[in-house]
N, C-alpha and C. Protein backbone atom coordinates (compact mmCIF):
# COMPACT_ATOMS: atom_id res chain seq x y z
N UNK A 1 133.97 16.34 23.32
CA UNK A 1 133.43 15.51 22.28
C UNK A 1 132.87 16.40 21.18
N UNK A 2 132.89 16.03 19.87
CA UNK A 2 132.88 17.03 18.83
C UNK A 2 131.12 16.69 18.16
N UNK A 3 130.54 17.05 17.61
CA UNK A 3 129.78 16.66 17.13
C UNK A 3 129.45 15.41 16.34
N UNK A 4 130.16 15.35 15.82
CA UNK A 4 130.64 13.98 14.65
C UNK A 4 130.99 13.23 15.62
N UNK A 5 131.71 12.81 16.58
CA UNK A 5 131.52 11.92 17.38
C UNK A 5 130.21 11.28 18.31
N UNK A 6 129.22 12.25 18.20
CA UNK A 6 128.31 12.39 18.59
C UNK A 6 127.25 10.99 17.90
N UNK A 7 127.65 11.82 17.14
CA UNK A 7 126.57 11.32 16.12
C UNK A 7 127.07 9.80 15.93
N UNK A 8 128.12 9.54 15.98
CA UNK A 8 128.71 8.20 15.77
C UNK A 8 128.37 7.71 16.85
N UNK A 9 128.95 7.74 18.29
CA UNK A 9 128.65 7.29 19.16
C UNK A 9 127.50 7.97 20.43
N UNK A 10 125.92 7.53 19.96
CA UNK A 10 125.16 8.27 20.72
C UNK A 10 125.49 8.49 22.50
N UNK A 11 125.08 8.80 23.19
CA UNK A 11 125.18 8.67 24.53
C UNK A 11 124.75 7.57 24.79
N UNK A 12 125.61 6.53 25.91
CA UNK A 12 124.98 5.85 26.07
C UNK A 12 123.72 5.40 27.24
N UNK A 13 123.53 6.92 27.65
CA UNK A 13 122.10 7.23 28.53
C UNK A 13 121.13 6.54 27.85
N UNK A 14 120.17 5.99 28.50
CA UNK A 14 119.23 5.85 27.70
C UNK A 14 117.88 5.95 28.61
N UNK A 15 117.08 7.78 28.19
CA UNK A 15 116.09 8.31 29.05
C UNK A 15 115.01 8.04 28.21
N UNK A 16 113.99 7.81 29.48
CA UNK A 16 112.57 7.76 28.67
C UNK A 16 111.76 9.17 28.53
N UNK A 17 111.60 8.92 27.34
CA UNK A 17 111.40 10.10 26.99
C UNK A 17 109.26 11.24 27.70
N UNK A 18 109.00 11.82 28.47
CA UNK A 18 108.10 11.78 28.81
C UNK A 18 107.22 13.21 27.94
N UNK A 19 105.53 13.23 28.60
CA UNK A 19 105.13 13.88 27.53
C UNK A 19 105.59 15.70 27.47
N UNK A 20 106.07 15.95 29.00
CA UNK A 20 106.93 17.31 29.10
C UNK A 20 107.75 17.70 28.55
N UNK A 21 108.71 16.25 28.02
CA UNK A 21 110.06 16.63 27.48
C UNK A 21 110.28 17.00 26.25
N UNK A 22 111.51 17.40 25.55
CA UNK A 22 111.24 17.86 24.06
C UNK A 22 110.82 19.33 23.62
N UNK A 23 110.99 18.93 22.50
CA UNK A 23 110.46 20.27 21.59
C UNK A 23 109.11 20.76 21.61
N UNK A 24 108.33 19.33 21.44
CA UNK A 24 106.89 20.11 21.55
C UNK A 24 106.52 20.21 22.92
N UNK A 25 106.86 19.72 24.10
CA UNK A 25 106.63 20.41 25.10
C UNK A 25 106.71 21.72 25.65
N UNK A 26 107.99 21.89 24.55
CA UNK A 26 108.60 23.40 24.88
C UNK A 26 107.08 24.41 24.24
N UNK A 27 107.06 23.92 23.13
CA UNK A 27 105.58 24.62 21.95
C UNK A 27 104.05 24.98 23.21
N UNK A 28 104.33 23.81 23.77
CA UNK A 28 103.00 23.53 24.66
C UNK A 28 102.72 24.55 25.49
N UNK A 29 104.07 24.44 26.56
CA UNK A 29 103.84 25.28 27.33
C UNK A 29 104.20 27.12 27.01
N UNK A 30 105.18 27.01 26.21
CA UNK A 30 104.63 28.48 25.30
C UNK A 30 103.49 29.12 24.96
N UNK A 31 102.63 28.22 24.42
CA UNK A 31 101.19 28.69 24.33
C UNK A 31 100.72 28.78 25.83
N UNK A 32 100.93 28.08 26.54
CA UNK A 32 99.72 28.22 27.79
C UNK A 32 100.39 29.01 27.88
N UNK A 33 101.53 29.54 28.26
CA UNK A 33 101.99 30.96 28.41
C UNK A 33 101.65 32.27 27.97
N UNK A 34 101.41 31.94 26.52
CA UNK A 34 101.45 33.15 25.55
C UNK A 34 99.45 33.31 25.57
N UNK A 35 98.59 32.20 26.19
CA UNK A 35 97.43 31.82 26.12
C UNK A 35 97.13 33.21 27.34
N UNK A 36 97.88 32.79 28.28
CA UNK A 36 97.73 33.35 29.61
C UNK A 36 97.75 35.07 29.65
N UNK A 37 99.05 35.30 28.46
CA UNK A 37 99.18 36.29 28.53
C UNK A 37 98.23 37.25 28.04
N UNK A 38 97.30 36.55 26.81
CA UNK A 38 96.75 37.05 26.08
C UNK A 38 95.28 37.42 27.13
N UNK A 39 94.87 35.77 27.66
CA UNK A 39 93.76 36.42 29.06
C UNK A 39 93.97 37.92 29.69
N UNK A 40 95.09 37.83 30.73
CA UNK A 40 96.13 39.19 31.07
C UNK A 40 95.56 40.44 30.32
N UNK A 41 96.23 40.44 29.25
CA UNK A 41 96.25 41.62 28.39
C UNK A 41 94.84 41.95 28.51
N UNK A 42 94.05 41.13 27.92
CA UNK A 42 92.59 41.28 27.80
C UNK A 42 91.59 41.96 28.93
N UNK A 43 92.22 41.13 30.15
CA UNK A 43 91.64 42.00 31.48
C UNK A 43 91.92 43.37 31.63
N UNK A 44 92.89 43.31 31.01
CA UNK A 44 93.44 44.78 31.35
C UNK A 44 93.20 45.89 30.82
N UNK A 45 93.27 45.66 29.15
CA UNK A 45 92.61 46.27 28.46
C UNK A 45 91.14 46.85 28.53
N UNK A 46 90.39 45.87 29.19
CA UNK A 46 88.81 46.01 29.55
C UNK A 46 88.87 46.86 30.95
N UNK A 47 89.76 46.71 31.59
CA UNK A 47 89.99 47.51 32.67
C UNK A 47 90.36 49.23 32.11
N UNK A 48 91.20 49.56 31.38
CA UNK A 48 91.46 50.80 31.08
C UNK A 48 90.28 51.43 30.20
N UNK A 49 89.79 50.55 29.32
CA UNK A 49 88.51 51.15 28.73
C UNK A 49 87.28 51.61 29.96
N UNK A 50 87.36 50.45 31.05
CA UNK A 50 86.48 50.87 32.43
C UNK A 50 86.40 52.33 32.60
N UNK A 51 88.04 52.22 33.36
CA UNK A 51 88.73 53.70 33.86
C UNK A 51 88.36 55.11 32.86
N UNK A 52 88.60 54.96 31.71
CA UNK A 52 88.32 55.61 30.16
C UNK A 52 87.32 56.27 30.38
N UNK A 53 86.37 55.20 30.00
CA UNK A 53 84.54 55.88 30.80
C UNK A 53 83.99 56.82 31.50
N UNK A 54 84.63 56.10 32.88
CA UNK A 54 84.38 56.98 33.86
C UNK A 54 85.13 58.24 33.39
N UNK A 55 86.46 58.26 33.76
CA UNK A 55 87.20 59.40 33.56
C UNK A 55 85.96 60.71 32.48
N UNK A 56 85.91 60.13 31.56
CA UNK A 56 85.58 60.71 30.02
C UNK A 56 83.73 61.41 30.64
N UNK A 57 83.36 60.85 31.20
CA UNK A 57 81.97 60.81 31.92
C UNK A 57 82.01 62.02 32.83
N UNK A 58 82.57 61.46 33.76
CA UNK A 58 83.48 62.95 34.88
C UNK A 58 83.60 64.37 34.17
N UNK A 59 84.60 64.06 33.34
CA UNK A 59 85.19 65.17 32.35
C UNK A 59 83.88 66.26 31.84
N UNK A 60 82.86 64.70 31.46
CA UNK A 60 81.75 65.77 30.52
C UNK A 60 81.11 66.35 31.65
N UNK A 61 80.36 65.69 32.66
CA UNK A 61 79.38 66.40 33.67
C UNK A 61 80.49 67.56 34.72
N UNK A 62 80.90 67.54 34.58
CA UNK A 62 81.73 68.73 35.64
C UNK A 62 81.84 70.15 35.36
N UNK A 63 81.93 70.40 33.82
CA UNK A 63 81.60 71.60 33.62
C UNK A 63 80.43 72.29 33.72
N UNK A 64 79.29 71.45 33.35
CA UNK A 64 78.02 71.53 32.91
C UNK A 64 77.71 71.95 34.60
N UNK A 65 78.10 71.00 35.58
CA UNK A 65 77.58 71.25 37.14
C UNK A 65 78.55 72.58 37.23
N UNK A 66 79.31 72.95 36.89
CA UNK A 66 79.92 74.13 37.74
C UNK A 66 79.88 75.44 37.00
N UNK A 67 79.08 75.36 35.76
CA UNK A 67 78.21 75.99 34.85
C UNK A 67 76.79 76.26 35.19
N UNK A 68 76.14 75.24 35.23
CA UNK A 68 75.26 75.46 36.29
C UNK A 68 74.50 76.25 37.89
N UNK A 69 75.50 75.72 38.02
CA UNK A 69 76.20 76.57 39.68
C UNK A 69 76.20 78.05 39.81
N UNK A 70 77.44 78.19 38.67
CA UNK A 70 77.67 79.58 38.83
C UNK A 70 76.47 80.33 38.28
N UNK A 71 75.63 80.08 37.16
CA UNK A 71 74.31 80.78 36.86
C UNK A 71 73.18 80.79 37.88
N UNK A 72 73.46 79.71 38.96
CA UNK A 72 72.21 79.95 39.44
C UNK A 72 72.48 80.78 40.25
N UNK A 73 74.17 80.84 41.07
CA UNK A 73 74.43 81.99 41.95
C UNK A 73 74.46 83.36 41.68
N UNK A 74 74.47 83.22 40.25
CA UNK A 74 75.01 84.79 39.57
C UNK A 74 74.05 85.81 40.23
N UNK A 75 74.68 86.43 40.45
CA UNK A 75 73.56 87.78 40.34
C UNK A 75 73.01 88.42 38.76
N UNK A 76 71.46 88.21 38.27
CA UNK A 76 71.36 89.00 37.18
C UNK A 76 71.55 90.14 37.16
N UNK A 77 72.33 90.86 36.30
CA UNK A 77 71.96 92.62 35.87
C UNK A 77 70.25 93.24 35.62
N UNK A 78 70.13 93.96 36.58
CA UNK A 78 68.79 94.84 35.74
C UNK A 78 69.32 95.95 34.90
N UNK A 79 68.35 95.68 33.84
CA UNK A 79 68.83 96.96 32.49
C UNK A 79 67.32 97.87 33.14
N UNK A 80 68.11 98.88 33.09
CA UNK A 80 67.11 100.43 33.11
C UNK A 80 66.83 100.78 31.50
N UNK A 81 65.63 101.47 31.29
CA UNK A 81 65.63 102.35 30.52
C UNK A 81 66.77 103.52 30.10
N UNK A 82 66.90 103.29 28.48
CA UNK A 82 67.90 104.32 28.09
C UNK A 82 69.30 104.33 28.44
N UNK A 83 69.54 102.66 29.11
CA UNK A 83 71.29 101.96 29.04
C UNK A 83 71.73 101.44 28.09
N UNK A 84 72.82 102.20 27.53
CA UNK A 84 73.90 101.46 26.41
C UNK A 84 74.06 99.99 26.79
N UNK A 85 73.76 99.33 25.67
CA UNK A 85 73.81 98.43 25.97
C UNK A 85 74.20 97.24 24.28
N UNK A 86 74.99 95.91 24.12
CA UNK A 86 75.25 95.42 22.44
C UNK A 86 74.26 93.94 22.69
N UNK A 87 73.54 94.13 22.03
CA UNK A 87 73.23 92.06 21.53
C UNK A 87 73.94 91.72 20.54
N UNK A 88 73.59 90.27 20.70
CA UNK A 88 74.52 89.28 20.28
C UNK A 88 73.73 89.04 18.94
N UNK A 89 74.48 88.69 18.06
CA UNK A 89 74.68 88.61 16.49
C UNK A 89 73.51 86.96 16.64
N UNK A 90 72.08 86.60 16.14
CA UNK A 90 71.46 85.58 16.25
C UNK A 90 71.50 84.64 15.00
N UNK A 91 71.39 85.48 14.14
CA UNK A 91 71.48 85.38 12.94
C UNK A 91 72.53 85.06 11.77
N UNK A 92 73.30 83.34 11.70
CA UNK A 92 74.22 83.27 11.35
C UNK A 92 74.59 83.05 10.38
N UNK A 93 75.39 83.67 8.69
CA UNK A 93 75.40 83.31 7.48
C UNK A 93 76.68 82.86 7.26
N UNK A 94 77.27 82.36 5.59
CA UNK A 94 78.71 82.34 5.58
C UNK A 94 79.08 83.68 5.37
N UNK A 95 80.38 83.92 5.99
CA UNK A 95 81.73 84.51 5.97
C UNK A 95 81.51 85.52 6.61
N UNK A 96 80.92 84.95 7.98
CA UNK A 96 80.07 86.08 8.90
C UNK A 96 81.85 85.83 9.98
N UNK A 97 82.83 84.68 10.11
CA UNK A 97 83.88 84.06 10.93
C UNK A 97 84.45 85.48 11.81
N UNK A 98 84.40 86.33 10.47
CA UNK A 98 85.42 87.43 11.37
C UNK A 98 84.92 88.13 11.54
N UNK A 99 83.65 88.23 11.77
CA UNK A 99 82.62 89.44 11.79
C UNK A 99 82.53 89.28 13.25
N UNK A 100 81.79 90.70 13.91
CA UNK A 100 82.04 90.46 15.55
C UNK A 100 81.04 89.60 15.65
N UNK A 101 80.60 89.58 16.56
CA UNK A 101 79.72 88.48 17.73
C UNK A 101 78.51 89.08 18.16
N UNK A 102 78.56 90.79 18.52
CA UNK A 102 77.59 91.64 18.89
C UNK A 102 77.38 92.92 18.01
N UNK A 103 76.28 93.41 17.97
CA UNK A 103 76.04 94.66 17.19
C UNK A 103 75.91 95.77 18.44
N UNK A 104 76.08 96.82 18.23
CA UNK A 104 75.95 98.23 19.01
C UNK A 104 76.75 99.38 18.75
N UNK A 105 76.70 100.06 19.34
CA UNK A 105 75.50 100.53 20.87
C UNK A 105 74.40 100.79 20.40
N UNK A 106 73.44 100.21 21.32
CA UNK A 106 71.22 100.37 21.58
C UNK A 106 71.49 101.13 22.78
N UNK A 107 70.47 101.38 22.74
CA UNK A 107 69.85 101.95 23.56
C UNK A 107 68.63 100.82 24.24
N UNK A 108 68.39 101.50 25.39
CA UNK A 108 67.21 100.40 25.97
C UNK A 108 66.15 101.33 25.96
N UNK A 109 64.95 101.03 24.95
CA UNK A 109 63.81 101.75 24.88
C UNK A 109 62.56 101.48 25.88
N UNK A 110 62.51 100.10 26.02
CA UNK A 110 61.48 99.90 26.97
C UNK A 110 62.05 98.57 27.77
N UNK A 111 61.25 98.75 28.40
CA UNK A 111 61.87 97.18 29.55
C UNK A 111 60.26 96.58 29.34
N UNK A 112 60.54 95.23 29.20
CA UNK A 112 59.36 94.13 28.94
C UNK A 112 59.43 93.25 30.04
N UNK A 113 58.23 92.77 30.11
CA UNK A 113 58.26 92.00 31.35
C UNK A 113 58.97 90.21 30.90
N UNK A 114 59.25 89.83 31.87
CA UNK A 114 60.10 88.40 31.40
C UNK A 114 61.52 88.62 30.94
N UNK A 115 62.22 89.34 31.38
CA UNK A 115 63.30 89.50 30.79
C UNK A 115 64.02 89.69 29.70
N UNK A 116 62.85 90.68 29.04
CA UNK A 116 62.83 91.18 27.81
C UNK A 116 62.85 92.73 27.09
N UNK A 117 63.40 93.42 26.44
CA UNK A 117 63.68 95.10 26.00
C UNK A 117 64.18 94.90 24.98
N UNK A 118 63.08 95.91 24.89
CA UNK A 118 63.05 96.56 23.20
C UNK A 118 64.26 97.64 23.15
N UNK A 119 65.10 97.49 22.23
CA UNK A 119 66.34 98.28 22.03
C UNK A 119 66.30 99.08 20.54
N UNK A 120 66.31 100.17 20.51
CA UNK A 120 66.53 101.08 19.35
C UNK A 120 68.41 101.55 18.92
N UNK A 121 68.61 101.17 17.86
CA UNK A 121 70.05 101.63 17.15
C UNK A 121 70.69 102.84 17.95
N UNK A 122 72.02 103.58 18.05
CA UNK A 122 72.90 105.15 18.42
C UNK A 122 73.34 104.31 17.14
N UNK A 123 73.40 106.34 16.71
CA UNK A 123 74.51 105.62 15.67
C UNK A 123 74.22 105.05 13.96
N UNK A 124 75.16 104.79 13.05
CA UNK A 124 74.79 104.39 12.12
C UNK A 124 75.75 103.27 12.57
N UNK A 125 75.49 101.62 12.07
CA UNK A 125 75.96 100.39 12.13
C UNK A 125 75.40 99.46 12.19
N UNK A 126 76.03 98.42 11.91
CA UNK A 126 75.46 97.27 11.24
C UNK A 126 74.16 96.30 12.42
N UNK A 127 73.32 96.18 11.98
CA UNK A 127 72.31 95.65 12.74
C UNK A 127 70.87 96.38 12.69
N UNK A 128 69.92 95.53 13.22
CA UNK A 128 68.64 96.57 13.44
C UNK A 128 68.21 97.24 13.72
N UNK A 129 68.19 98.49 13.10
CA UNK A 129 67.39 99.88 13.73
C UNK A 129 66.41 99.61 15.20
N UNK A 130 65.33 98.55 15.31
CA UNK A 130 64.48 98.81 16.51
C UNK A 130 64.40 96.81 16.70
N UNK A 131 64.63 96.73 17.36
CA UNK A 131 64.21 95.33 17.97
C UNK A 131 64.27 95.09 19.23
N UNK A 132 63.73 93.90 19.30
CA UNK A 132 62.97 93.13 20.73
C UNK A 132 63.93 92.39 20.91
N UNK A 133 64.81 92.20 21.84
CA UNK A 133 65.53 91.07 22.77
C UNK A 133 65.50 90.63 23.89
N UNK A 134 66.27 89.51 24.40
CA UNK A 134 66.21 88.95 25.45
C UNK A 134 67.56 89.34 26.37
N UNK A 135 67.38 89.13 27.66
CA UNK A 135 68.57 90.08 28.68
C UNK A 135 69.33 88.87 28.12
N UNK A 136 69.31 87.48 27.94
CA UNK A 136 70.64 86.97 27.77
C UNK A 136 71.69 86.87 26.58
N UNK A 137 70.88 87.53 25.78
CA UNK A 137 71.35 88.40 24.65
C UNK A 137 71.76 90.06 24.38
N UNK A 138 71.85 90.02 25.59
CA UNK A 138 72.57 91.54 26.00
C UNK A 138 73.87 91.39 27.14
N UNK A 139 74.30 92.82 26.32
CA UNK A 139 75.69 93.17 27.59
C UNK A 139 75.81 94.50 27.54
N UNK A 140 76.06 94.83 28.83
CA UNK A 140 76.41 95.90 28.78
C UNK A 140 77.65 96.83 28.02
N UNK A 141 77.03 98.16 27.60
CA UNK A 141 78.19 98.70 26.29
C UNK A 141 79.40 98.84 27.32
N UNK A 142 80.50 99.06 26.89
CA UNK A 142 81.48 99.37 27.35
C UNK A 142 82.26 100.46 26.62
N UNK A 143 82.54 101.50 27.06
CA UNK A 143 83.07 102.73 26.26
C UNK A 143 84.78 102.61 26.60
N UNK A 144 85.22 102.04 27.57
CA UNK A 144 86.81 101.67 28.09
C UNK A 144 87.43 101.06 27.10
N UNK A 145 88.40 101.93 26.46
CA UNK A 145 89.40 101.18 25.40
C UNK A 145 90.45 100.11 26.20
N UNK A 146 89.73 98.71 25.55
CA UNK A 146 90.60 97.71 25.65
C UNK A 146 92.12 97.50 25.02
């Protein structure tokens, strides 16, 4: 049967039509569908931001504990009197980027109590002739070409 016949002669079914049937039923339940999906998504989404958290949380405290850790296990260095020794640059300006990190070789002039020595300049170079530092601002010199 062709269309045009169709139309001429309807079917002669004749269904009642209910509120499921049709086009806008089809609309209806699309949305509760597309409604549902959107719930869905939403849980889920709130779920990976959950996971996110934590993860991101983890991430931060783990270094800090195994940073921790290892300083408290470390063994400190004792500096003697009259050990080569570089501190660290405290003092930071611009276009200092490529400049090193430490000044030296000092010398260790006196040892202070608290974990503290007074270091005098070897040498002509950049930094302070006589100053006061702290051991965690020291390292030992190293004369071994890297």
């Amino acid at each position: 049967m062709s269309t045009k016949e169709r139309e001429i002669n309807p079917s002669k079914r004749k269904t009642k039509k209910s509120k499921s049937s049709g086009r806008n039923a089809n609309k209806t339940s699309d949305s509760d569908e597309n409604q549902a999906l959107a719930k869905e998504k939403n849980v889920l989404l709130r779920q990976i931001d959950f996971l996110n958290s934590i993860i991101l949380d983890t991430k931060l405290k783990e270094p800090n504990k195994s940073k921790a850790h290892f300083v408290k296990k470390r063994k400190q260095h004792i500096y003697k009197k009259d050990e080569p020794v570089t501190i660290k640059r405290t003092q930071f300006r611009t276009r200092l980027k490529l400049r090193p990190n430490f000044y030296g070789p000092y010398l260790i002039k006196t040892v202070k109590p608290h974990d503290r020595n007074e270091v005098k300049n070897v040498g002509q170079h950049e930094g302070p002739h006589l100053t006061s530092t702290a051991v965690d601002f020291m390292k030992r010199w190293s004369t071994a070409d890297a």
